[in-house]
C-alpha atoms as a PDB file:
ATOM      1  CA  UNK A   1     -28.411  -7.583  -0.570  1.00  0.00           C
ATOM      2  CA  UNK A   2     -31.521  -7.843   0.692  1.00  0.00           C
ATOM      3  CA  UNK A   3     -31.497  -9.653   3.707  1.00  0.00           C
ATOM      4  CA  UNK A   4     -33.442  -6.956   5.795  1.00  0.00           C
ATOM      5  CA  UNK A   5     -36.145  -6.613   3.433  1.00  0.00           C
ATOM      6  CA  UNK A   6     -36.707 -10.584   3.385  1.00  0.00           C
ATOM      7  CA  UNK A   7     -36.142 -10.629   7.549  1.00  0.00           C
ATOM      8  CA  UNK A   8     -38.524  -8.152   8.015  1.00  0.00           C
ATOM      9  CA  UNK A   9     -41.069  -9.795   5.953  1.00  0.00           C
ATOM     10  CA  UNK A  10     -41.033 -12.886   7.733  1.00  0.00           C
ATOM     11  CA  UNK A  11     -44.320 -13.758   8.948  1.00  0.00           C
ATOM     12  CA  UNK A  12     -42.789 -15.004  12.514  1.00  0.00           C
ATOM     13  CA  UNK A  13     -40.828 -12.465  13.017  1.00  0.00           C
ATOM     14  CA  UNK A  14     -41.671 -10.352  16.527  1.00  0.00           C
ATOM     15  CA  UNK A  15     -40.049  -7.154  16.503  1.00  0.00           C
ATOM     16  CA  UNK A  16     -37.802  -5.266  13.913  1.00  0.00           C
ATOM     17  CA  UNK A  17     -35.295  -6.540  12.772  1.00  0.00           C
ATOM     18  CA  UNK A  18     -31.827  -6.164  14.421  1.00  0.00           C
ATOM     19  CA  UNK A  19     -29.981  -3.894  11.796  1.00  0.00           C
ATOM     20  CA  UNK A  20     -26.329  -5.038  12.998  1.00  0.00           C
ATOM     21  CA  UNK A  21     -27.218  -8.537  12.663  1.00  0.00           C
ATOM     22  CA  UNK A  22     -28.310  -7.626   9.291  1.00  0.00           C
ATOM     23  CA  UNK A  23     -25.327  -5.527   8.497  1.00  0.00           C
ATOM     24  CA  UNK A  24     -23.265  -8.511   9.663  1.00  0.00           C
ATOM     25  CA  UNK A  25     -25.510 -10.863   7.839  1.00  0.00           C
ATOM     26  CA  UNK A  26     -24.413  -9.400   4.296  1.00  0.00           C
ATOM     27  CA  UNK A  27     -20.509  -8.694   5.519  1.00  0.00           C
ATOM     28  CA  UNK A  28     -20.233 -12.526   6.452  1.00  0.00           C
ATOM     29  CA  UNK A  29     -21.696 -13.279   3.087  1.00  0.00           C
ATOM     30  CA  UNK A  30     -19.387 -10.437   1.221  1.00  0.00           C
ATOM     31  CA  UNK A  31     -16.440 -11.775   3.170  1.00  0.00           C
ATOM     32  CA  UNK A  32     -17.072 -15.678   1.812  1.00  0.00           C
ATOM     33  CA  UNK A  33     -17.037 -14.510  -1.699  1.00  0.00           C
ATOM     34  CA  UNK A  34     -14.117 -12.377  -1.143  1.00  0.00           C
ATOM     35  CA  UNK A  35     -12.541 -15.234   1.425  1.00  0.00           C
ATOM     36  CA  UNK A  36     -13.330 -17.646  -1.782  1.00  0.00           C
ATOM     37  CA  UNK A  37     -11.795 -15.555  -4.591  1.00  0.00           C
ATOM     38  CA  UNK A  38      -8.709 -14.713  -3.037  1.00  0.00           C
ATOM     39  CA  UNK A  39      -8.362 -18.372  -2.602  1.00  0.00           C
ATOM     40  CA  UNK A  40      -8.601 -18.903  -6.342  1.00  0.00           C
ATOM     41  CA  UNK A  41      -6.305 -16.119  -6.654  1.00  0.00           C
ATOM     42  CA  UNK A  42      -3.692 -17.089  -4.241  1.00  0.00           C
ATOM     43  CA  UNK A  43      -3.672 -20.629  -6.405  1.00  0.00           C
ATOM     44  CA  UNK A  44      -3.113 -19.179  -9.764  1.00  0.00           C
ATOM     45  CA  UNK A  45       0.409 -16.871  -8.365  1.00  0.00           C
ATOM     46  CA  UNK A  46       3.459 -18.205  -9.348  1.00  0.00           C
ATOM     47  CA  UNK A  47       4.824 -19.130  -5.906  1.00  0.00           C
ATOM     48  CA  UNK A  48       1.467 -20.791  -4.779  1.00  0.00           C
ATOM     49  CA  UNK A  49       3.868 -22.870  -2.334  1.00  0.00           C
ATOM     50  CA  UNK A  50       4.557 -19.241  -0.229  1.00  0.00           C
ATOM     51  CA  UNK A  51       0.551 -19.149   0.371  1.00  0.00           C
ATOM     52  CA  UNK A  52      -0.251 -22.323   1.317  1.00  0.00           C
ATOM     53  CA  UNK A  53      -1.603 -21.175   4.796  1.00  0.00           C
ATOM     54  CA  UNK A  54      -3.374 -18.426   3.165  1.00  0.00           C
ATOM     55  CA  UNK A  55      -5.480 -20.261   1.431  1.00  0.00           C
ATOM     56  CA  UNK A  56      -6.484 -22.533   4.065  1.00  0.00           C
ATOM     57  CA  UNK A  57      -7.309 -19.721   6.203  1.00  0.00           C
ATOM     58  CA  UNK A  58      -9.179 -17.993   3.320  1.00  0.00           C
ATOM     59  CA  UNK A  59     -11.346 -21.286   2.504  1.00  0.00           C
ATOM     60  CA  UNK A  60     -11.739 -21.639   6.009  1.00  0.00           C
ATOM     61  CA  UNK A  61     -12.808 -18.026   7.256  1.00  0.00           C
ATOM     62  CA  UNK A  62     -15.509 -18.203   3.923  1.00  0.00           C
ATOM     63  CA  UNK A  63     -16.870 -21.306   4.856  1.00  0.00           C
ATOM     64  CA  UNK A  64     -17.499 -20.278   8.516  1.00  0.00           C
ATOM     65  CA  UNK A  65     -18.843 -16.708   7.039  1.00  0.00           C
ATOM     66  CA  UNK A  66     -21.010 -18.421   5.046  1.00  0.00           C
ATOM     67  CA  UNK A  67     -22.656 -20.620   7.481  1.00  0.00           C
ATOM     68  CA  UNK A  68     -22.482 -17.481  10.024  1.00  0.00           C
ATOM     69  CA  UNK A  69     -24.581 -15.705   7.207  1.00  0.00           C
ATOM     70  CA  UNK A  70     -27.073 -18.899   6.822  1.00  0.00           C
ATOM     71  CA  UNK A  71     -27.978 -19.286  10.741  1.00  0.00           C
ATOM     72  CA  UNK A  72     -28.301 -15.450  11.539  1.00  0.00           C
ATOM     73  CA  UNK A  73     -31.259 -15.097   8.412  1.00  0.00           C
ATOM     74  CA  UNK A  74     -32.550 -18.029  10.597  1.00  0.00           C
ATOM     75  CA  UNK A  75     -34.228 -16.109  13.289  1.00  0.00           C
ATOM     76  CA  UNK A  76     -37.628 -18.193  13.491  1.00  0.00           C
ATOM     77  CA  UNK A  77     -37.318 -20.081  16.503  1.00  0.00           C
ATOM     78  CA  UNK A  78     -33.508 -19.286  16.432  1.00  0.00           C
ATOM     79  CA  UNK A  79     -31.465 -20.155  19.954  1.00  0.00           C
ATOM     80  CA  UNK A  80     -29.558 -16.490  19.749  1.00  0.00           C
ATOM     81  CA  UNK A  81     -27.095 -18.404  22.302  1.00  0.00           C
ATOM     82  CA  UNK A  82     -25.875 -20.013  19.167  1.00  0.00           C
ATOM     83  CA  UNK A  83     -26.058 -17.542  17.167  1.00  0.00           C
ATOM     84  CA  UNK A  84     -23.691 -15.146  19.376  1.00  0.00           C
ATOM     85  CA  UNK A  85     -21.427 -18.260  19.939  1.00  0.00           C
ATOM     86  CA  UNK A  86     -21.168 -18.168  15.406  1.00  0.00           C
ATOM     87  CA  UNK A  87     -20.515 -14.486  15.521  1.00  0.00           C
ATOM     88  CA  UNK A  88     -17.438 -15.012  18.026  1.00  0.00           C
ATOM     89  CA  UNK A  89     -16.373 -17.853  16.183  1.00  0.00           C
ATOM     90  CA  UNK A  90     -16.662 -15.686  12.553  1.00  0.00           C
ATOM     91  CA  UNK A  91     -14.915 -12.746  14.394  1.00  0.00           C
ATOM     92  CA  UNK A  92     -12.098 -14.966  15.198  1.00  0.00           C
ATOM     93  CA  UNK A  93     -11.846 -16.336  11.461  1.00  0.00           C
ATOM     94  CA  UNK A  94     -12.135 -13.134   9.974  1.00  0.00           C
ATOM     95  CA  UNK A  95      -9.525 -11.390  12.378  1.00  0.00           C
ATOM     96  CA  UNK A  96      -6.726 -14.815  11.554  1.00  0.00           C
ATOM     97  CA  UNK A  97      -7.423 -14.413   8.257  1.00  0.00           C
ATOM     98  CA  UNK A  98      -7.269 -10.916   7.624  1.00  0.00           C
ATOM     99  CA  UNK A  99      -3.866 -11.072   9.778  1.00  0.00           C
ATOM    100  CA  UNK A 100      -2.694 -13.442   7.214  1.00  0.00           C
ATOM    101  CA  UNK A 101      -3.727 -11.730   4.090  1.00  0.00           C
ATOM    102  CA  UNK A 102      -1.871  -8.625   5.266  1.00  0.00           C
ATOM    103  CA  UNK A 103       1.592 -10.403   5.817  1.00  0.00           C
ATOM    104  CA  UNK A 104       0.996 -10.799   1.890  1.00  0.00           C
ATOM    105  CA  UNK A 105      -1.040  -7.898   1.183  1.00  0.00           C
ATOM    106  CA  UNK A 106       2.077  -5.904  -0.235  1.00  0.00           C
ATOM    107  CA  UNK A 107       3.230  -8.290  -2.891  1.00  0.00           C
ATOM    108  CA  UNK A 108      -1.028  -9.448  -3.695  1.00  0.00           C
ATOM    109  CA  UNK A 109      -3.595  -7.010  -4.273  1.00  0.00           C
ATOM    110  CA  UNK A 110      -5.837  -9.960  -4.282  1.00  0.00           C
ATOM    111  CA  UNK A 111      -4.694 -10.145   0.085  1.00  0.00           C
ATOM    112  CA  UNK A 112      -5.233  -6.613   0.323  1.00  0.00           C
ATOM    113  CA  UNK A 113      -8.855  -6.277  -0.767  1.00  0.00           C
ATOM    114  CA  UNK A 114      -9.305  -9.824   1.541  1.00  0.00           C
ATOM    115  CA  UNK A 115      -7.574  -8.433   4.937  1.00  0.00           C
ATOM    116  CA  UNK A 116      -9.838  -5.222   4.543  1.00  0.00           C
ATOM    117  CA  UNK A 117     -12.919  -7.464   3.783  1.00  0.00           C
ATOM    118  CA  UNK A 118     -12.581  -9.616   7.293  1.00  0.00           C
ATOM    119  CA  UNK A 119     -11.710  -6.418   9.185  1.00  0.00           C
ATOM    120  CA  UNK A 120     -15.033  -5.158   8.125  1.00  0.00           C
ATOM    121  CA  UNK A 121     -16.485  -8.227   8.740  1.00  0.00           C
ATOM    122  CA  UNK A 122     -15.138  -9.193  12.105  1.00  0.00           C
ATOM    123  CA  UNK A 123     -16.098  -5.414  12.749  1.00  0.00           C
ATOM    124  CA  UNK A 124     -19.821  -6.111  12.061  1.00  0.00           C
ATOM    125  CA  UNK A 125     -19.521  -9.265  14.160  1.00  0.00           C
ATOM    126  CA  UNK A 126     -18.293  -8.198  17.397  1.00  0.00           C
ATOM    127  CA  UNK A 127     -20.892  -5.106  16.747  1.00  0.00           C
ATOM    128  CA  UNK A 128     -23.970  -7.791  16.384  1.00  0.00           C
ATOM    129  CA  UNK A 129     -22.811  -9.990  19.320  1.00  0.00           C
ATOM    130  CA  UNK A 130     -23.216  -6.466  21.334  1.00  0.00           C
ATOM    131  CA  UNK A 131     -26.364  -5.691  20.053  1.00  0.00           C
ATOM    132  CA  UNK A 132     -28.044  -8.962  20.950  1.00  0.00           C
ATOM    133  CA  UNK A 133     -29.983  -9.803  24.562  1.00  0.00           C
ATOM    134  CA  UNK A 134     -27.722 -11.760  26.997  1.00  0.00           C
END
């Protein structure tokens, strides 16, 4: 991706760029595709019933990933209280969906690849939270 290249070109922006938030910027948007396909995936198994909650958590976790993704690029005039608040709240996501994903991850290759893709992500969240001013 190239969020970094676009942040740092950003006419308003004061310093470097933070490269965690810009790691976690392209893992929250990674993890909503991923979040989103095994979604689709999860529909089209023959038991569909048996990963009901999956999917909700998957459509869920991508949705808040993706709007995670769209308010960190947002750094002009950005309130980073709200931006630390999204990374907790995409952390927890990531970490209830990966956790789900796994309980099917031995029968679904599909929840595999998606329980490894919100560890990463909640990973790079909890590591740009850190790396931002209190």
């Amino acid at each position: 991706m190239q969020a970094q290249q676009m942040i740092s070109t950003h006419p308003d922006a004061r310093a470097r760029p933070n490269d965690a938030l810009i790691r976690c910027i392209e893992e929250c948007y990674s993890c909503a595709q991923t979040c989103t396909s095994c979604a689709d995936a999860c529909l089209a198994e023959p038991k569909v019933r048996d990963l009901t909650q999956c999917i909700r958590m998957n459509l869920d976790c991508a949705d808040i990933c993706n709007i995670t993704g769209r308010i960190a690029t947002r750094r002009t005039g950005s309130d980073e209280e709200i931006i630390r608040r999204m990374l907790d709240a995409c952390g927890a996501a990531c970490r209830l969906c990966g956790d789900e994903c796994q309980r099917h991850a031995s029968m679904h290759e599909h929840c595999r690849v998606c329980a490894d893709a919100c560890q990463r992500c909640m990973r790079t969240c909890e590591e740009a939270g850190h790396s931002m001013a209190h």
